[in-house]
C-alpha atoms as a PDB file:
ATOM      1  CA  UNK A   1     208.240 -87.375 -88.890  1.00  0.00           C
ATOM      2  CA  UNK A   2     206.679 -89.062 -85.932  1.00  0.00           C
ATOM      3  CA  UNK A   3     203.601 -89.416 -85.718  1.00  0.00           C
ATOM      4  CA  UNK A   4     202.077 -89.967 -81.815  1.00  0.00           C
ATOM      5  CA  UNK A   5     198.626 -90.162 -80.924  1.00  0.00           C
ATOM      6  CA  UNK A   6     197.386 -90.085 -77.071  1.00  0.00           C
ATOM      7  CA  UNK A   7     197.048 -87.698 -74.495  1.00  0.00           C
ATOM      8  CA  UNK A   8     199.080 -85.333 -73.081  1.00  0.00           C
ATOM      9  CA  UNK A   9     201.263 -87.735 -71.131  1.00  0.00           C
ATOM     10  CA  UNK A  10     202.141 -90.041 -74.355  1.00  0.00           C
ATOM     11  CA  UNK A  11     202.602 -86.570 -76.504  1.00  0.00           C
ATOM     12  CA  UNK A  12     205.293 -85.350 -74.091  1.00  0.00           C
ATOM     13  CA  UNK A  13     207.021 -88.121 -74.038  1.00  0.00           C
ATOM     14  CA  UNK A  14     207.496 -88.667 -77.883  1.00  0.00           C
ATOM     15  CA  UNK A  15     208.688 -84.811 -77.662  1.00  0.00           C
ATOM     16  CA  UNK A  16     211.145 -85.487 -74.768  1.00  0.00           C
ATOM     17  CA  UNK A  17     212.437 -88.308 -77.242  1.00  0.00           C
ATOM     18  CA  UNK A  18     212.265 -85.800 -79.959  1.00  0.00           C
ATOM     19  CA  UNK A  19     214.252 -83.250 -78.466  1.00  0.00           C
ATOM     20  CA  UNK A  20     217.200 -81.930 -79.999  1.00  0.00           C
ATOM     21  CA  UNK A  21     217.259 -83.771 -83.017  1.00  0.00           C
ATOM     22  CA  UNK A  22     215.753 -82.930 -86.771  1.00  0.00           C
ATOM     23  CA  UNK A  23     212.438 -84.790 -86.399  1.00  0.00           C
ATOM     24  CA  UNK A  24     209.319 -83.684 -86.596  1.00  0.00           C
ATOM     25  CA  UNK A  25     206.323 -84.233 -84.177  1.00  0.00           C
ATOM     26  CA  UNK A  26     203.077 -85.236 -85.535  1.00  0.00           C
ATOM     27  CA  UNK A  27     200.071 -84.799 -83.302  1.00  0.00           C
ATOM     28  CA  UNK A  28     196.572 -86.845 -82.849  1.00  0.00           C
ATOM     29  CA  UNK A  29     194.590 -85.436 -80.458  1.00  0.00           C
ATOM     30  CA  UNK A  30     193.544 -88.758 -78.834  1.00  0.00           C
ATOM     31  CA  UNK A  31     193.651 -87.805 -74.541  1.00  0.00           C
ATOM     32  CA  UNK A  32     190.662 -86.601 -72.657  1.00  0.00           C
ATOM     33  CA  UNK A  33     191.805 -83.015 -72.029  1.00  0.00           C
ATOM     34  CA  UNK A  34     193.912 -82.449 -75.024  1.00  0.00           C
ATOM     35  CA  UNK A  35     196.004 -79.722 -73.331  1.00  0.00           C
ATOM     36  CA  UNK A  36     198.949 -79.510 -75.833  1.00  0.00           C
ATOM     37  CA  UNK A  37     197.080 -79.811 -79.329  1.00  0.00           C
ATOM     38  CA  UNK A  38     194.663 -76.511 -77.412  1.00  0.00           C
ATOM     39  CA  UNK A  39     197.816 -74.868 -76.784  1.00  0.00           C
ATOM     40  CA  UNK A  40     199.393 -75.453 -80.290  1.00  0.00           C
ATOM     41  CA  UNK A  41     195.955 -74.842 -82.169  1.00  0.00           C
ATOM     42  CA  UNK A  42     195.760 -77.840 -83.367  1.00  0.00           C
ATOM     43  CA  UNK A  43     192.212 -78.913 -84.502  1.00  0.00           C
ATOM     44  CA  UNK A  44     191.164 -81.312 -81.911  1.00  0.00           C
ATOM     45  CA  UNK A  45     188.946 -83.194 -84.841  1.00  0.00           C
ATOM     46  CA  UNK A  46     190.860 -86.360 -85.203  1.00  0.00           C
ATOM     47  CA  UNK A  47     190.300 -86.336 -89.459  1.00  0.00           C
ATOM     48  CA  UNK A  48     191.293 -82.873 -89.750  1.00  0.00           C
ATOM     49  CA  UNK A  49     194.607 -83.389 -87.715  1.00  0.00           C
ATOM     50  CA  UNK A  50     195.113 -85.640 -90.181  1.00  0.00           C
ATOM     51  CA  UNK A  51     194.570 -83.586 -92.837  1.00  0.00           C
ATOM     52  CA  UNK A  52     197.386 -81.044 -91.581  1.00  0.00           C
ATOM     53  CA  UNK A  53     199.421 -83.461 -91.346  1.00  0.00           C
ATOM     54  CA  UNK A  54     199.076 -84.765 -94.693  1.00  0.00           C
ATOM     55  CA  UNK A  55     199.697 -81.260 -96.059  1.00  0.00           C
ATOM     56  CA  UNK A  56     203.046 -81.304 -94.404  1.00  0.00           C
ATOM     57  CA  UNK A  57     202.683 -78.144 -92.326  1.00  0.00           C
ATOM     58  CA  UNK A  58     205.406 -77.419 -89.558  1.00  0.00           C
ATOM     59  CA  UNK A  59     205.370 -75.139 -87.036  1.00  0.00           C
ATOM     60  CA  UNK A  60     208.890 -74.819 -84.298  1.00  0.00           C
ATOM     61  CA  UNK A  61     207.187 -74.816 -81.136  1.00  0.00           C
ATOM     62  CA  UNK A  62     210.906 -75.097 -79.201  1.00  0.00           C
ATOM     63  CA  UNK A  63     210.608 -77.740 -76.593  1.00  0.00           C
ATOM     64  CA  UNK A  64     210.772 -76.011 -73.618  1.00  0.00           C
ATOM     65  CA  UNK A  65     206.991 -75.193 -74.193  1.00  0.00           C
ATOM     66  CA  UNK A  66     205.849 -78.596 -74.552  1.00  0.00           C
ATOM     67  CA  UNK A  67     207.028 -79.581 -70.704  1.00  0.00           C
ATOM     68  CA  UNK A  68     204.617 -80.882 -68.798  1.00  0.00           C
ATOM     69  CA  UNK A  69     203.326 -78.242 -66.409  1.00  0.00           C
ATOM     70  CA  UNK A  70     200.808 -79.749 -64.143  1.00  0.00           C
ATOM     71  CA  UNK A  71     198.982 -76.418 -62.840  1.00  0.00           C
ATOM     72  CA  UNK A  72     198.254 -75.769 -66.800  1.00  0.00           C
ATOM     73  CA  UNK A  73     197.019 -79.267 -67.192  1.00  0.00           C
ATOM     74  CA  UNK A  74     194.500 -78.858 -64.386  1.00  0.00           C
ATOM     75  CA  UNK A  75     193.380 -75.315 -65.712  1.00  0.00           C
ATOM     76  CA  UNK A  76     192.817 -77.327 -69.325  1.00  0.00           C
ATOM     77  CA  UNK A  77     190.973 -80.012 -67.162  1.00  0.00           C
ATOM     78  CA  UNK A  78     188.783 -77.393 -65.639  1.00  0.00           C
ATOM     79  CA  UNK A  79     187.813 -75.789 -69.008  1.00  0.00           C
ATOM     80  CA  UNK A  80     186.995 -78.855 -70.674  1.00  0.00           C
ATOM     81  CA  UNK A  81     184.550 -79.731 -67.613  1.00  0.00           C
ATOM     82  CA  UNK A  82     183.261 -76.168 -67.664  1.00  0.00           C
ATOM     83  CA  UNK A  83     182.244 -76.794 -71.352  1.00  0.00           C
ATOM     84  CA  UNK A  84     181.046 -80.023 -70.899  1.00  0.00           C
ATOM     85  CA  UNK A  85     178.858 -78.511 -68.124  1.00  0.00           C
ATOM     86  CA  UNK A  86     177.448 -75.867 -70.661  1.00  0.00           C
ATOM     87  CA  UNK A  87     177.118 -78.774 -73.237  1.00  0.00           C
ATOM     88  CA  UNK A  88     180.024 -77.803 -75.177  1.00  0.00           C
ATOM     89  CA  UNK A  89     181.994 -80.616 -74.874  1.00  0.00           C
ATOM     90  CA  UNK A  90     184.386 -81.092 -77.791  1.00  0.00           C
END
């Protein structure tokens, strides 16, 4: 397993390096907007991350859905400042 922890940008590129071969992607949710651990569900709590990946889950999220789509990115962007506007930032 490989661990990575950034933002969106450093989390595609470990998967693009990860592609097509039998190792698994760990994820820290470390960026601002977090788009790909909110798409995969992953808890964007740094310690509980953690914790899933210490309990060796694995989920095949094929890599074609974790390329970089910029028009999802700036949706992600909007919702996080949407929240932060209500006072819900995470």
């Amino acid at each position: 397993m490989l661990i990575a922890g950034g933002g969106d940008g450093t989390l595609s590129l470990a998967a693009r390096h990860l592609a097509y071969r039998d190792i698994a992607l760990g994820v820290l949710p470390l960026g601002t907007t977090k788009y790909f651990a909110r798409t995969l569900g992953i808890s964007l709590n740094v310690a509980a991350a953690v914790g899933v990946l210490a309990s060796g889950k694995v989920a095949d999220t094929g890599f074609r859905s974790w390329r970089y789509q910029p028009a999802q990115l700036l949706r992600a962007v909007q919702q996080v400042k949407a929240a932060c506007q209500l006072g819900q930032c995470v």
